[in-house]
C-alpha atoms as a PDB file:
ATOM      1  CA  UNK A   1      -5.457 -20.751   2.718  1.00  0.00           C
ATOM      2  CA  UNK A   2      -3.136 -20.189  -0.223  1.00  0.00           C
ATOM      3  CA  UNK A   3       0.126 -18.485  -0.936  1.00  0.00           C
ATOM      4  CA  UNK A   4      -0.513 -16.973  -4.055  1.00  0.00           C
ATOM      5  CA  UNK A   5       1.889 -15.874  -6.817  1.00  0.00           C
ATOM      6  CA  UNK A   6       2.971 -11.809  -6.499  1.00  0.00           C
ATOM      7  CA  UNK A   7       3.339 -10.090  -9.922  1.00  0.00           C
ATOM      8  CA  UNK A   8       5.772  -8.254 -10.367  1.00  0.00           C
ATOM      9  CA  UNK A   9       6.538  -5.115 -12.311  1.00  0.00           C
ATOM     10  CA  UNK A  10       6.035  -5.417 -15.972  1.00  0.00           C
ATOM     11  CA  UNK A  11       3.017  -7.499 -16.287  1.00  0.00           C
ATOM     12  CA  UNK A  12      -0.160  -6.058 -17.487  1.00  0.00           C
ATOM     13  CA  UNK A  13      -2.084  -6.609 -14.644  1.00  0.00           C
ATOM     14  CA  UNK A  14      -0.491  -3.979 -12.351  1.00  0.00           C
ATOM     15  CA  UNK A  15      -1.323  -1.038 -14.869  1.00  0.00           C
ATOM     16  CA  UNK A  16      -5.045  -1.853 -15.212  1.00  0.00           C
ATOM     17  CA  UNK A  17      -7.807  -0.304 -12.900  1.00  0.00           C
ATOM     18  CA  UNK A  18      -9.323  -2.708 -10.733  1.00  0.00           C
ATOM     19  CA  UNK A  19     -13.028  -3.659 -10.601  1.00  0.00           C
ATOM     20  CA  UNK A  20     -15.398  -2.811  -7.417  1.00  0.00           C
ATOM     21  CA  UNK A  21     -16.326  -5.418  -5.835  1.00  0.00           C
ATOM     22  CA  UNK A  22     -20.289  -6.474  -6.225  1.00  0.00           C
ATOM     23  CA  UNK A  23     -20.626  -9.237  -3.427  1.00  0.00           C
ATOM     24  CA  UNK A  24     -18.315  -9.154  -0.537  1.00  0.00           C
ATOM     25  CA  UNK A  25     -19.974 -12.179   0.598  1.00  0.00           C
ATOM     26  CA  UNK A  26     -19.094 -14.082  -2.384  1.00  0.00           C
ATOM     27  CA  UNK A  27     -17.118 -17.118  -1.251  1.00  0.00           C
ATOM     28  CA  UNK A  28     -14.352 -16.790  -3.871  1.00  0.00           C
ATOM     29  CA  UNK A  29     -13.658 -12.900  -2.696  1.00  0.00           C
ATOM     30  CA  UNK A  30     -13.814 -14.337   1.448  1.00  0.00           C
ATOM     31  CA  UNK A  31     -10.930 -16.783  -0.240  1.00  0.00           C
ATOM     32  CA  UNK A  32      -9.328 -14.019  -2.162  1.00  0.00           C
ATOM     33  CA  UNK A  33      -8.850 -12.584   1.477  1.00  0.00           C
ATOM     34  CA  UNK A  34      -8.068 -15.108   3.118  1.00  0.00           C
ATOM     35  CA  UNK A  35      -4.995 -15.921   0.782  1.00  0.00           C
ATOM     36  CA  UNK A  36      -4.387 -12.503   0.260  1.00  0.00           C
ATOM     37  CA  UNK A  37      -3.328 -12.092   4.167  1.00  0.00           C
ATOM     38  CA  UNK A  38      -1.413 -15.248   3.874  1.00  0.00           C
ATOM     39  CA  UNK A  39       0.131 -14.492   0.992  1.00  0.00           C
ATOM     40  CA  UNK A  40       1.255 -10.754   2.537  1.00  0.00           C
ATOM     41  CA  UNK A  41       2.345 -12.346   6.012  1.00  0.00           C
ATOM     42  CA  UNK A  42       4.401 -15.160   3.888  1.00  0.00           C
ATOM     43  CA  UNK A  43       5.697 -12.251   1.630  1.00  0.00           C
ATOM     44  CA  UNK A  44       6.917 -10.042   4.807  1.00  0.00           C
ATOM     45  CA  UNK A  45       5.026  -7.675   3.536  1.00  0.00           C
ATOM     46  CA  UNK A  46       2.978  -4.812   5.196  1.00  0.00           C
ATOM     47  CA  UNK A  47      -0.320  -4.398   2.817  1.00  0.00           C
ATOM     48  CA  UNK A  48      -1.133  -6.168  -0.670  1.00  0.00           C
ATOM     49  CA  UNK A  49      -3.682  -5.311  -3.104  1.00  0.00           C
ATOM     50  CA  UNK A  50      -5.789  -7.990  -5.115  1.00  0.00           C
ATOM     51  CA  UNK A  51      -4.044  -6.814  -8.548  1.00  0.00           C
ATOM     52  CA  UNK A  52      -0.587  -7.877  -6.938  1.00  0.00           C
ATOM     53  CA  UNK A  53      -2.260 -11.379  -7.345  1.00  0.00           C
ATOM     54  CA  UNK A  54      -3.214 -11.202 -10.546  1.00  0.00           C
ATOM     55  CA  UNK A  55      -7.432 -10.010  -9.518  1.00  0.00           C
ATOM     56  CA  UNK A  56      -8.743  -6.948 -10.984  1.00  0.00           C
ATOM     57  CA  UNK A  57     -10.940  -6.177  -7.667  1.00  0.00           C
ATOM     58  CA  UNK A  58     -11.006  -3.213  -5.498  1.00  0.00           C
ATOM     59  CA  UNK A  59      -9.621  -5.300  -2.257  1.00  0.00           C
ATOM     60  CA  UNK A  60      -6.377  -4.807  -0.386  1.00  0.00           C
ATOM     61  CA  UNK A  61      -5.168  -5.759   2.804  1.00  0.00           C
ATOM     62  CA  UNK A  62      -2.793  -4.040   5.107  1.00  0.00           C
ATOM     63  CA  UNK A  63      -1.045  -4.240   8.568  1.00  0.00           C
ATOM     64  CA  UNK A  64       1.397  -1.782  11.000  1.00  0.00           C
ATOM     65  CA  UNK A  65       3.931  -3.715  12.525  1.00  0.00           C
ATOM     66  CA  UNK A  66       4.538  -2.062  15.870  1.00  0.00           C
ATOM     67  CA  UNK A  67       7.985  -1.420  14.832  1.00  0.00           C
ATOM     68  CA  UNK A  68       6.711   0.626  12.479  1.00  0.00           C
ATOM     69  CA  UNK A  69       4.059   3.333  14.513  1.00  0.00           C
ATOM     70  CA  UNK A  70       4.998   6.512  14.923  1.00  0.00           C
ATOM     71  CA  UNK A  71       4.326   8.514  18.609  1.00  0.00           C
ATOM     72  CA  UNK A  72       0.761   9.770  18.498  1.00  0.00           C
ATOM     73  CA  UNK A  73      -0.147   6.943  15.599  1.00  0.00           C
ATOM     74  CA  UNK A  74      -3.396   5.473  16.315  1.00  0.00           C
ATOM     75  CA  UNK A  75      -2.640   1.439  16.313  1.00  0.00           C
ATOM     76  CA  UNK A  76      -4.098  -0.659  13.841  1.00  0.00           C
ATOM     77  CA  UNK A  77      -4.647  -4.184  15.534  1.00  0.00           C
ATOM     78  CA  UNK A  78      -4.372  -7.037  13.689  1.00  0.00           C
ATOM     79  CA  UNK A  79      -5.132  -7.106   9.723  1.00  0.00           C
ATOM     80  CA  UNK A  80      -7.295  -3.967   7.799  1.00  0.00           C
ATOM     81  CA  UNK A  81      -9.167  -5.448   4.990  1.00  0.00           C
ATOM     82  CA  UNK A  82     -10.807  -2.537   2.538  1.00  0.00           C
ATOM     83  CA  UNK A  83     -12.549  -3.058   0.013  1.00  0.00           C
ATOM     84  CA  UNK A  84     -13.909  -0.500  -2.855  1.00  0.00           C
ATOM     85  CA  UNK A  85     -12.075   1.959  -0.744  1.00  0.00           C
ATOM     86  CA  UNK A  86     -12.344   5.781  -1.233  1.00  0.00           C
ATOM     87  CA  UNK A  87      -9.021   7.410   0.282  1.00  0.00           C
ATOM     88  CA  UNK A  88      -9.446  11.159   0.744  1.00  0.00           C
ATOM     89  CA  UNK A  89      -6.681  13.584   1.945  1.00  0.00           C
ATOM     90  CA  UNK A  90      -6.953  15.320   5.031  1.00  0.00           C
ATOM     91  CA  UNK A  91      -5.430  18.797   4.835  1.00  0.00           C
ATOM     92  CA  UNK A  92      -2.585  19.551   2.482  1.00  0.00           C
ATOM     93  CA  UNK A  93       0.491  18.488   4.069  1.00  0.00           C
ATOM     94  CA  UNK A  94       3.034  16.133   2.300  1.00  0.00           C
ATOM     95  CA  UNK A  95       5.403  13.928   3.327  1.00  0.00           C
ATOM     96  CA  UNK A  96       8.164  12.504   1.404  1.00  0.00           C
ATOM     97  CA  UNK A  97       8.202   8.695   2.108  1.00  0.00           C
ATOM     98  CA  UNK A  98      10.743   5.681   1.597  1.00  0.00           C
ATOM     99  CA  UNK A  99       8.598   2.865  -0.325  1.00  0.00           C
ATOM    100  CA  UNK A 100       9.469  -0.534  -1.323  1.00  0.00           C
ATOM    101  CA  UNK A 101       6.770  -2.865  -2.993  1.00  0.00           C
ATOM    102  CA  UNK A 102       6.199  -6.351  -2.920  1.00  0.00           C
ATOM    103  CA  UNK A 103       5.904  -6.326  -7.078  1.00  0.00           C
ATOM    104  CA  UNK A 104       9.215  -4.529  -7.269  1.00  0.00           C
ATOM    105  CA  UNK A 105      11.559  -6.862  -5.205  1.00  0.00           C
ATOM    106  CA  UNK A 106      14.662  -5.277  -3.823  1.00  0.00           C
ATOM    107  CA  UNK A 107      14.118  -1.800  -4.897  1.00  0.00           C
ATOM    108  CA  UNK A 108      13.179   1.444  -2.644  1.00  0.00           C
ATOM    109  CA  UNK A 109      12.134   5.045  -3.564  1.00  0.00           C
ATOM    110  CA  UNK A 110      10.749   8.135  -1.866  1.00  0.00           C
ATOM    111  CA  UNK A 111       7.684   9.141  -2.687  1.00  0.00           C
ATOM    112  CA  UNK A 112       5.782  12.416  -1.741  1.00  0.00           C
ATOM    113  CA  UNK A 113       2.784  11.084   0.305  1.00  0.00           C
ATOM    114  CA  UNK A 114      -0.515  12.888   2.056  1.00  0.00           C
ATOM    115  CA  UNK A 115       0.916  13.010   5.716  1.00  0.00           C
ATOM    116  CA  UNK A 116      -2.984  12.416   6.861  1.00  0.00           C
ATOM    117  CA  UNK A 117      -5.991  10.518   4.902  1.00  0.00           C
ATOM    118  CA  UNK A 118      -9.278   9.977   5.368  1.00  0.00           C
ATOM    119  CA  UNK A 119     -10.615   6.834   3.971  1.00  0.00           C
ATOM    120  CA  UNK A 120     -14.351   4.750   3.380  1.00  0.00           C
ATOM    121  CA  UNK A 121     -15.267   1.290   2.375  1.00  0.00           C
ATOM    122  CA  UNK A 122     -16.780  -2.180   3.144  1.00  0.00           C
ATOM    123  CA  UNK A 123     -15.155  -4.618   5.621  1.00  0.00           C
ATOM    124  CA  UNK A 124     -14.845  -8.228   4.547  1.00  0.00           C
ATOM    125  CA  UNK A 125     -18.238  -8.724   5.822  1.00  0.00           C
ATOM    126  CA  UNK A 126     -19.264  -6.156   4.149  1.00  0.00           C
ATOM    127  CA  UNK A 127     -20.457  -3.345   6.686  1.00  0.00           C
ATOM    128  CA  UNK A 128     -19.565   0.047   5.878  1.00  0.00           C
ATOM    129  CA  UNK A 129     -16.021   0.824   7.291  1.00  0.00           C
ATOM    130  CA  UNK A 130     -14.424   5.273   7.656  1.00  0.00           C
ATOM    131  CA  UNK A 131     -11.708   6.758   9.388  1.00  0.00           C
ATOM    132  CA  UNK A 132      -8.947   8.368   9.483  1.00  0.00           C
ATOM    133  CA  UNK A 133      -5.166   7.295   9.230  1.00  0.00           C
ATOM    134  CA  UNK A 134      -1.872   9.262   9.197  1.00  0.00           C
ATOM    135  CA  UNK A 135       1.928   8.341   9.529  1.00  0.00           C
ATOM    136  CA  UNK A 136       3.013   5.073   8.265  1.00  0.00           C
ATOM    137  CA  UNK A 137      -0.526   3.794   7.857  1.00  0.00           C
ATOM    138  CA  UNK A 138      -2.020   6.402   5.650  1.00  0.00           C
ATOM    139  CA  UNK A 139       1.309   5.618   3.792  1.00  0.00           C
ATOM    140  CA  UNK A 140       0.792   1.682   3.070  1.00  0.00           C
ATOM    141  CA  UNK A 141      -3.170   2.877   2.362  1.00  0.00           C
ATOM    142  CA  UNK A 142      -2.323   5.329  -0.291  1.00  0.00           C
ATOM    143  CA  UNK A 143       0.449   2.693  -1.957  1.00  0.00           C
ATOM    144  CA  UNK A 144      -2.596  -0.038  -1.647  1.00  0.00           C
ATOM    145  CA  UNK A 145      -4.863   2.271  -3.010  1.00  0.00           C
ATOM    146  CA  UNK A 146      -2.536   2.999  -5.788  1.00  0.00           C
ATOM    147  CA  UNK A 147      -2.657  -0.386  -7.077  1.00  0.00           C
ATOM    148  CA  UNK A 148      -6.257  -0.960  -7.304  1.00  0.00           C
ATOM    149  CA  UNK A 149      -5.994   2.278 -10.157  1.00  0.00           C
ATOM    150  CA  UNK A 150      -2.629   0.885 -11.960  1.00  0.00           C
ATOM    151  CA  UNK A 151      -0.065   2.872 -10.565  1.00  0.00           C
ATOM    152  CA  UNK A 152       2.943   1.330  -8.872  1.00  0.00           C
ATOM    153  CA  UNK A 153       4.920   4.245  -6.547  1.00  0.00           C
ATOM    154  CA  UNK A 154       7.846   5.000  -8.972  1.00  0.00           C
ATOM    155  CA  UNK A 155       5.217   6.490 -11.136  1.00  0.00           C
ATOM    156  CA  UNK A 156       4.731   8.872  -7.776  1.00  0.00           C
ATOM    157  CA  UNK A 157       8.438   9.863  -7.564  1.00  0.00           C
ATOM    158  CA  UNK A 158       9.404  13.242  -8.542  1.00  0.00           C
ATOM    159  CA  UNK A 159      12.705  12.523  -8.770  1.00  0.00           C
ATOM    160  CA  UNK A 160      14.662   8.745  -9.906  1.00  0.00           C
ATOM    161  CA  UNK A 161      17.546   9.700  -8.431  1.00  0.00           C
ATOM    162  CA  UNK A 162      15.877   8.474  -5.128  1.00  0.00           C
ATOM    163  CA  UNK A 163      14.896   5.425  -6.675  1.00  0.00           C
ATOM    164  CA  UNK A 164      17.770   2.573  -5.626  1.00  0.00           C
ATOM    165  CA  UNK A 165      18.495  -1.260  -4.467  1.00  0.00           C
ATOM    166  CA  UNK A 166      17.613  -1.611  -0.301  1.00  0.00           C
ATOM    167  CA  UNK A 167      20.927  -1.993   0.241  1.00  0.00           C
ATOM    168  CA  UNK A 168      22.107   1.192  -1.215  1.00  0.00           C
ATOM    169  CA  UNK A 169      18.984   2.958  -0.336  1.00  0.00           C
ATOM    170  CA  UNK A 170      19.425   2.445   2.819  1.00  0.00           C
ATOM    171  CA  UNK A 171      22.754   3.540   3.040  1.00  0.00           C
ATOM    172  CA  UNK A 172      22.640   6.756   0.775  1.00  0.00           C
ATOM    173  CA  UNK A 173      19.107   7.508   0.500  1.00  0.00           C
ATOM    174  CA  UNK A 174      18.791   8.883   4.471  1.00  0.00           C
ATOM    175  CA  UNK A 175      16.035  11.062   5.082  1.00  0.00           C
ATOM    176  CA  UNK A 176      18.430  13.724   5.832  1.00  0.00           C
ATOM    177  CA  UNK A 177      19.869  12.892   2.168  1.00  0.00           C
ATOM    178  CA  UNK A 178      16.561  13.300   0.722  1.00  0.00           C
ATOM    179  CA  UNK A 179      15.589  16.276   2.230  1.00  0.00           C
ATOM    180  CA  UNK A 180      19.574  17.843   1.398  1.00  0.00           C
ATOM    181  CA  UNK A 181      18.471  16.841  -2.184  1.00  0.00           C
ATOM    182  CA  UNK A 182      15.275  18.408  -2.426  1.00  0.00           C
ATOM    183  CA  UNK A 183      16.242  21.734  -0.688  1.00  0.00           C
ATOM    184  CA  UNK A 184      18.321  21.909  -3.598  1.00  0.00           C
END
């Protein structure tokens, strides 16, 4: 497996709609995979979509860290592969969400996010995968998702002024600050 390189905001690749995916059996996609989970668990990351490294397909891959499950969350084991996924939302109910991206180093924003999703696609061995995901990973599915149609998650924010270095973010951009910010 390969570490491959992570583009980063700016470069073309990130605004352009990926491609499906003909052949998930096709040995360079089972290697675009492979290095795609070893290039998100070298990153630190939590998901990472094939545009990220520079390949227009319809592919992403995503994890949730224990750390990061919610009570109630249905636990994801291991690493989701999707690919030509069809997200769907389930209900109406929006969340506002801190995000940070692997192509936007250092930054964080809040982004308003489907609480609940219901999503469709192959596996890496192609069978037909559905379900349903809320909390934190219907979050990293809808910022995945994102990516495979050009859209990186400050083009989601309603509002810049939530839109800050981790550091700072992290400090001033609570979710009780958010939400005091909103109300008004």
């Amino acid at each position: 497996m390969t570490v491959l390189g992570i583009a980063r905001m700016g470069q073309p690749v990130l605004t352009q709609r990926a491609e499906d995916v003909e052949d998930v059996t096709d040995p360079s996609i089972q290697t675009l995979i492979d290095d795609m989970i070893e290039t998100m668990w070298d990153a630190g990351g939590v998901g990472l979509a094939a545009p990220q490294v520079h390949v227009l397909k319809r592919v992403f891959v995503c994890r949730v860290p224990e750390s990061r499950r919610h009570e109630g969350e249905e636990p994801l084991e291991g690493v989701q592969v999707l690919v030509n996924p069809v997200l769907r939302p389930v209900g109406e109910a929006i969340a506002m969400r801190p995000e940070g991206c692997l192509s936007i180093p250092g930054l964080r924003g809040w982004v308003p996010r489907y609480v609940q999703i219901s999503y469709e696609g192959m596996d890496r061995i192609g069978q037909r995968v559905s379900g349903v995901a809320g909390g934190f990973h219907a979050n990293v599915m809808q910022h995945e998702a994102d990516h495979l149609d050009g859209i990186l998650y400050p083009m989601r924010m309603p509002d810049l002024s939530l839109f800050g270095f981790e550091e700072e973010a992290g400090r001033f951009l609570t979710a009780e600050a958010v939400t005091e910010k909103l109300a008004r």
